[in-house]
N, C-alpha and C. Protein backbone atom coordinates (compact mmCIF):
# COMPACT_ATOMS: atom_id res chain seq x y z
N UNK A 1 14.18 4.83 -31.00
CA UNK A 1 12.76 5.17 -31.07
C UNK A 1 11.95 4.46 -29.98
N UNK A 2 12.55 3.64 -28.97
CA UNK A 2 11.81 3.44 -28.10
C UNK A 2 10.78 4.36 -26.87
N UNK A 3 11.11 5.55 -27.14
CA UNK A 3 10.78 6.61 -26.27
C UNK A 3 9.22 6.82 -26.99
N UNK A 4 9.10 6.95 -28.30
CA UNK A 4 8.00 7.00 -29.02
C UNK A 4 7.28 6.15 -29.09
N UNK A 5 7.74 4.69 -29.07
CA UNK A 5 7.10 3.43 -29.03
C UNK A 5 6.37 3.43 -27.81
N UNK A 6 7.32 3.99 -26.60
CA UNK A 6 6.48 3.97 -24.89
C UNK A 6 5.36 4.86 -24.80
N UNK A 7 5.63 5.97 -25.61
CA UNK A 7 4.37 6.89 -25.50
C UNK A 7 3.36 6.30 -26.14
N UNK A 8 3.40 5.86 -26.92
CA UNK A 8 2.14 5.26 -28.17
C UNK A 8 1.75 4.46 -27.17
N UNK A 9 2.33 3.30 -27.00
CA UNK A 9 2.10 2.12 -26.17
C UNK A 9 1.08 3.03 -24.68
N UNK A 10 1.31 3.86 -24.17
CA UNK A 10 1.30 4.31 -23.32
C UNK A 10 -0.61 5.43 -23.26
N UNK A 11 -0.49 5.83 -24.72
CA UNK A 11 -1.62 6.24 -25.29
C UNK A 11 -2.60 5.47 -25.40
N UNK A 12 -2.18 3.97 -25.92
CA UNK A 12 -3.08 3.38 -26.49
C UNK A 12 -3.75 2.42 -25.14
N UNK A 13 -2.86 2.43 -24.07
CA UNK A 13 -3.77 1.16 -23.25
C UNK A 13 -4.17 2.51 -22.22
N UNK A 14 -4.51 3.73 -22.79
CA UNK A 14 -5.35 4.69 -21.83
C UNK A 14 -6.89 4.78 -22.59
N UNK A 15 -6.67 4.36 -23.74
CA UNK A 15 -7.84 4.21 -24.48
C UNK A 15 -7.66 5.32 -25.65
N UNK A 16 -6.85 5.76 -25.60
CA UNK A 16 -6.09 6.87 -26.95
C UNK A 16 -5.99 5.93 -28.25
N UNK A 17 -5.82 6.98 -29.41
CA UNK A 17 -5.74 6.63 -30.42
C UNK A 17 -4.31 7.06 -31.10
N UNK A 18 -3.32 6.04 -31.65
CA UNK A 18 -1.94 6.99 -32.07
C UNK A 18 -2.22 7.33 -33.52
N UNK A 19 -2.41 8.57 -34.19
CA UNK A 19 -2.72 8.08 -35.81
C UNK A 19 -0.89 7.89 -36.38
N UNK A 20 -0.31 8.11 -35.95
CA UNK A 20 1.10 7.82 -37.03
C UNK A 20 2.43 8.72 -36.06
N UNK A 21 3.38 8.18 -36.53
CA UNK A 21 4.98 8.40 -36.04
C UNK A 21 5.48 8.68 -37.06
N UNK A 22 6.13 9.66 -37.27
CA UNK A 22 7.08 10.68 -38.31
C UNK A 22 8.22 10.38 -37.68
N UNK A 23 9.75 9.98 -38.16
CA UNK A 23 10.88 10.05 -37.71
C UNK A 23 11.72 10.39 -38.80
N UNK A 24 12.07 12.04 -38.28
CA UNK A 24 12.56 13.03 -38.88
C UNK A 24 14.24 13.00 -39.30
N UNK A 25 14.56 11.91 -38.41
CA UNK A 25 15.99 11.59 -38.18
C UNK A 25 16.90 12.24 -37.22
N UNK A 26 17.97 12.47 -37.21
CA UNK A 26 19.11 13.31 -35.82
C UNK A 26 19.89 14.54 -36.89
N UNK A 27 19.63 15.37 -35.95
CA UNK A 27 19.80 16.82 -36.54
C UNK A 27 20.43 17.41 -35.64
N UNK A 28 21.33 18.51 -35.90
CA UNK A 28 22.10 19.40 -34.76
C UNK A 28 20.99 20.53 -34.09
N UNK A 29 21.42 20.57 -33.02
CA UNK A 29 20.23 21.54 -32.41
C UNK A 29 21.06 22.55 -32.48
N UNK A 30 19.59 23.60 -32.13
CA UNK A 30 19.96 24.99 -32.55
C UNK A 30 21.20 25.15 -31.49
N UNK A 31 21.20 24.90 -30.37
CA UNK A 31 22.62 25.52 -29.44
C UNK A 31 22.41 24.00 -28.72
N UNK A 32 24.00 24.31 -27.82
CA UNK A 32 23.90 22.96 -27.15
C UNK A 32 23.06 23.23 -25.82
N UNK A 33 22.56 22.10 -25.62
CA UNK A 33 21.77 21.94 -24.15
C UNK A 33 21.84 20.74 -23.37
N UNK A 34 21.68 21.13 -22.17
CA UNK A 34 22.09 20.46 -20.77
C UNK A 34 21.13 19.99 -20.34
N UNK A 35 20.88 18.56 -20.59
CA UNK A 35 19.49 17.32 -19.71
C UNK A 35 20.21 16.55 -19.19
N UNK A 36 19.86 16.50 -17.42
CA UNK A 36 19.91 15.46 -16.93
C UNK A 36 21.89 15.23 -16.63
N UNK A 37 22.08 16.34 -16.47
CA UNK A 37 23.66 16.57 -16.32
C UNK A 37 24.54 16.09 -17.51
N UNK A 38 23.78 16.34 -18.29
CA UNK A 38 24.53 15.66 -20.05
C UNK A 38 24.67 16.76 -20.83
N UNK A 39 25.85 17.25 -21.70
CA UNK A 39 25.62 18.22 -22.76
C UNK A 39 25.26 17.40 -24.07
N UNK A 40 24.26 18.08 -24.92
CA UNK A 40 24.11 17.42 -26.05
C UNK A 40 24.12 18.64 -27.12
N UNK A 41 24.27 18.22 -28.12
CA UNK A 41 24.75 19.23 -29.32
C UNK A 41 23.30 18.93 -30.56
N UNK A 42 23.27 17.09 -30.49
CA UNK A 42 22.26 16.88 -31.71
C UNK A 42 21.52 16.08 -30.78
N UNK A 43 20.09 15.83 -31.71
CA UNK A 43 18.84 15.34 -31.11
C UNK A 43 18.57 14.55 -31.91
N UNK A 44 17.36 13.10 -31.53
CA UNK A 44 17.01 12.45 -32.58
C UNK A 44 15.38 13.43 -32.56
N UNK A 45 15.10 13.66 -34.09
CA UNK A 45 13.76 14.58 -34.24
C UNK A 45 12.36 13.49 -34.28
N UNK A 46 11.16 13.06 -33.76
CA UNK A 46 10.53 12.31 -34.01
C UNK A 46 8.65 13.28 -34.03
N UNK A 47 8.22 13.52 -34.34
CA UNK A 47 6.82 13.51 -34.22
C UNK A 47 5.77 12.10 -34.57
N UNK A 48 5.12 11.95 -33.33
CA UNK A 48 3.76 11.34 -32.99
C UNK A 48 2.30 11.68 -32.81
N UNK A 49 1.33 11.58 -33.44
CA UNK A 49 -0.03 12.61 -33.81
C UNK A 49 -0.73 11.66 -33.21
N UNK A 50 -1.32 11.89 -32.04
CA UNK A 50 -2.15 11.22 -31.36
C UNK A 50 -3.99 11.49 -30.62
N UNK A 51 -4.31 11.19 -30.78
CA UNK A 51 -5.96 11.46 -30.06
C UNK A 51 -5.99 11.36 -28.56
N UNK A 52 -5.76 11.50 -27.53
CA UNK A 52 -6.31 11.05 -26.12
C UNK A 52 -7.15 12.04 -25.42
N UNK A 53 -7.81 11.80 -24.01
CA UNK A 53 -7.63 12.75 -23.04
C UNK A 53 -6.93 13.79 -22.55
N UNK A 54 -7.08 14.82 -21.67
CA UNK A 54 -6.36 15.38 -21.22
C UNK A 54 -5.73 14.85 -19.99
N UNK A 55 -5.92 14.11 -19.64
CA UNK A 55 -5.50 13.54 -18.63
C UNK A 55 -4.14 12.50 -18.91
N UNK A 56 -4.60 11.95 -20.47
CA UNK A 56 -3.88 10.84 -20.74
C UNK A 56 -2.62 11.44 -21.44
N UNK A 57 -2.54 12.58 -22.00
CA UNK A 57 -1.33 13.96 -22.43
C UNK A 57 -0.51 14.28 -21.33
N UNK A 58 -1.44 14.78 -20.04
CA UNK A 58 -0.81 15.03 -18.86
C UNK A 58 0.60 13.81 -18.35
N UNK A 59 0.05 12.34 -18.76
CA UNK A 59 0.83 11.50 -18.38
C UNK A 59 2.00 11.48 -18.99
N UNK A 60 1.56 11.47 -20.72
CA UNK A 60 2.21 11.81 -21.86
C UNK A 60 3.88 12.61 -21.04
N UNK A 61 3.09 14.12 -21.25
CA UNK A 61 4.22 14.54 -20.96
C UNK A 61 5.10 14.29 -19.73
N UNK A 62 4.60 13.24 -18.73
CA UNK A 62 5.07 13.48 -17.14
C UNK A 62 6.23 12.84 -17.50
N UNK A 63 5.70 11.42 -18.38
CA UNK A 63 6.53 9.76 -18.70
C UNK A 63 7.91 11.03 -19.67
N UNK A 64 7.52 11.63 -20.72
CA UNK A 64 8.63 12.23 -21.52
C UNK A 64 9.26 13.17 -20.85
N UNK A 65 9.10 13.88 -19.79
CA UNK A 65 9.79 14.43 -19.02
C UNK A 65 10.27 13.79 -17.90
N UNK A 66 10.22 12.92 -17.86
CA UNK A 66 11.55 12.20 -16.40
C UNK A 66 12.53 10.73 -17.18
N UNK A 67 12.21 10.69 -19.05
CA UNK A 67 12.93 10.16 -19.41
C UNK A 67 14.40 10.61 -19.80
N UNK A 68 15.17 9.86 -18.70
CA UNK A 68 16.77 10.72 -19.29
C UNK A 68 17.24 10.97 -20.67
N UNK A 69 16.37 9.92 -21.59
CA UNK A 69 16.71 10.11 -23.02
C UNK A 69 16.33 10.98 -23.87
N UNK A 70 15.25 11.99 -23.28
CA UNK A 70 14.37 13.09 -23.69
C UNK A 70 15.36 14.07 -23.57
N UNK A 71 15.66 14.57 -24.41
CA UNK A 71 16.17 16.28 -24.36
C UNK A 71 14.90 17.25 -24.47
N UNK A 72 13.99 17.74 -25.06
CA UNK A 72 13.28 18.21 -25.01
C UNK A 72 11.76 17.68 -25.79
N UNK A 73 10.76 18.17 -26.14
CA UNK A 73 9.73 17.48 -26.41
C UNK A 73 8.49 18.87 -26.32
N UNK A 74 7.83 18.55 -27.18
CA UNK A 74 6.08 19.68 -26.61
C UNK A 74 5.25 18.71 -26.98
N UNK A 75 3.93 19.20 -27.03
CA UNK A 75 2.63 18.53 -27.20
C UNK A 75 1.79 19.71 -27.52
N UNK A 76 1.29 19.29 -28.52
CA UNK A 76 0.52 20.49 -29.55
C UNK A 76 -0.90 20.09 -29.62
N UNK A 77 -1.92 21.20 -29.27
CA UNK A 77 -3.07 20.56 -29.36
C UNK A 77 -3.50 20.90 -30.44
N UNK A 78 -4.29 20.38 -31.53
CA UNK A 78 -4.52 20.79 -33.33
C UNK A 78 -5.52 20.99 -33.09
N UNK A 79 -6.71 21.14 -32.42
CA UNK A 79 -7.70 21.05 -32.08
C UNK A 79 -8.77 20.85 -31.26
N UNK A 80 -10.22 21.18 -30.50
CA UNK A 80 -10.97 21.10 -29.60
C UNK A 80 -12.39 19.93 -30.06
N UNK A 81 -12.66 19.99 -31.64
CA UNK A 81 -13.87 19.28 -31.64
C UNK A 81 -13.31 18.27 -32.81
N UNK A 82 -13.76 17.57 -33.10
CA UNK A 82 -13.37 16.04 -33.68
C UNK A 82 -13.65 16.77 -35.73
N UNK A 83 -14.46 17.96 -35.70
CA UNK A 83 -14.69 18.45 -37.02
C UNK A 83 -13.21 19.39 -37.50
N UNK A 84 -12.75 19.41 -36.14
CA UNK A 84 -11.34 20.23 -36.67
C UNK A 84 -10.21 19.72 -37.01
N UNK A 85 -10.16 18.34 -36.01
CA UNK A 85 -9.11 17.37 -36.53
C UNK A 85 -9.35 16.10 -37.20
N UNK A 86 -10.66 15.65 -37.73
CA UNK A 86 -11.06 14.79 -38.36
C UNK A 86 -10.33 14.12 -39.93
N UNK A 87 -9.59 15.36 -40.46
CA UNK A 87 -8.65 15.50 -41.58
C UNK A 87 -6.97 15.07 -41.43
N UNK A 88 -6.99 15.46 -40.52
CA UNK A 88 -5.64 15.50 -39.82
C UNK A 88 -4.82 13.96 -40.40
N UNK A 89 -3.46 13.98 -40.50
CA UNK A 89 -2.84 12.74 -41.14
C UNK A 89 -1.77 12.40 -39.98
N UNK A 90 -1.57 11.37 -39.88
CA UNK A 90 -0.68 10.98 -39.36
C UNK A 90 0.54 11.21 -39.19
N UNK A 91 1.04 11.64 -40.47
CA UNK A 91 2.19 11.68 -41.02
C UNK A 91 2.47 13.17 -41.34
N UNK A 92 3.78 13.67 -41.12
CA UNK A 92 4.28 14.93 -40.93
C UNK A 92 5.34 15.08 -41.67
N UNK A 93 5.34 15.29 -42.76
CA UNK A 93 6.46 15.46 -44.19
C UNK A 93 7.20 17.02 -43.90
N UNK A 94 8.88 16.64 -44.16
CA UNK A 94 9.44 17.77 -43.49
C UNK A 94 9.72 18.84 -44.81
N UNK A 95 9.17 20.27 -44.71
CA UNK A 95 8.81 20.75 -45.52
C UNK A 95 10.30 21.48 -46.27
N UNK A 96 10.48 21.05 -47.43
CA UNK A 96 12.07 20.93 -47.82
C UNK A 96 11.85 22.47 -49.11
N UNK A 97 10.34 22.58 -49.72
CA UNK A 97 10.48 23.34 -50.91
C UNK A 97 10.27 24.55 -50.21
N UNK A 98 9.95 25.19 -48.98
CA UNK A 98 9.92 26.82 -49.01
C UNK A 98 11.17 27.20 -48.30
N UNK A 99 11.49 27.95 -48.42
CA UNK A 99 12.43 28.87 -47.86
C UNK A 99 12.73 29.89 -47.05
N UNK A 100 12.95 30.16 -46.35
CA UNK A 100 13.02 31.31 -44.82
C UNK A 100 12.17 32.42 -45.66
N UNK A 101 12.87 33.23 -46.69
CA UNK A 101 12.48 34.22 -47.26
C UNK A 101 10.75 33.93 -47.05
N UNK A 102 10.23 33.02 -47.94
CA UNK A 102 9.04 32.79 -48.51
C UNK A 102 7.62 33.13 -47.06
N UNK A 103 8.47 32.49 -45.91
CA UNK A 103 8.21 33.23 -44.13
C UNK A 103 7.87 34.55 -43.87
N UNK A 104 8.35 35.25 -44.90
CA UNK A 104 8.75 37.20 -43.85
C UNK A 104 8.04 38.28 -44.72
């Protein structure tokens, strides 16, 4: 989890806010994929819910994309005005009771 620790760390002395780190654990990915001349099969899963700039995201992703330990990664924006994400939790509980069906 140091990769998450650097981003936070990385958020926070831009003047960002981290609200919380979810670590989902290591899971098989959907197919195998090729980073950085490596095949990998499983991933460690982590979500981090954070406040910054756009500028300070931009970095976000630059730092998680030239880390060899990154297989893949996004950045989700939840929101534009502080009334939309003001609710928002830190924490990202992995949703175990619905079912594909319950989807379609």
């Amino acid at each position: 989890m140091r990769i998450a620790r650097n981003a936070g760390i990385q958020v926070l002395r831009s003047g960002g806010v981290v609200r919380g780190y979810t670590n989902w654990g290591t899971f098989r990915l959907p197919k195998p994929t090729t980073k950085h001349q490596a095949r990998y099969t499983e991933g460690q899963h982590f979500i981090m819910r954070f406040d910054a700039s756009g500028a300070v995201q931009t970095a976000v992703r630059r730092t998680l994309g030239l880390d060899p330990r990154m297989i893949r990664f996004s950045v989700v924006k939840l929101g534009d005005k502080l009334e939309e994400i003001k609710d928002v939790d830190g924490k990202v509980e992995w949703n175990n009771s619905r079912s594909i069906s319950d989807s379609i």
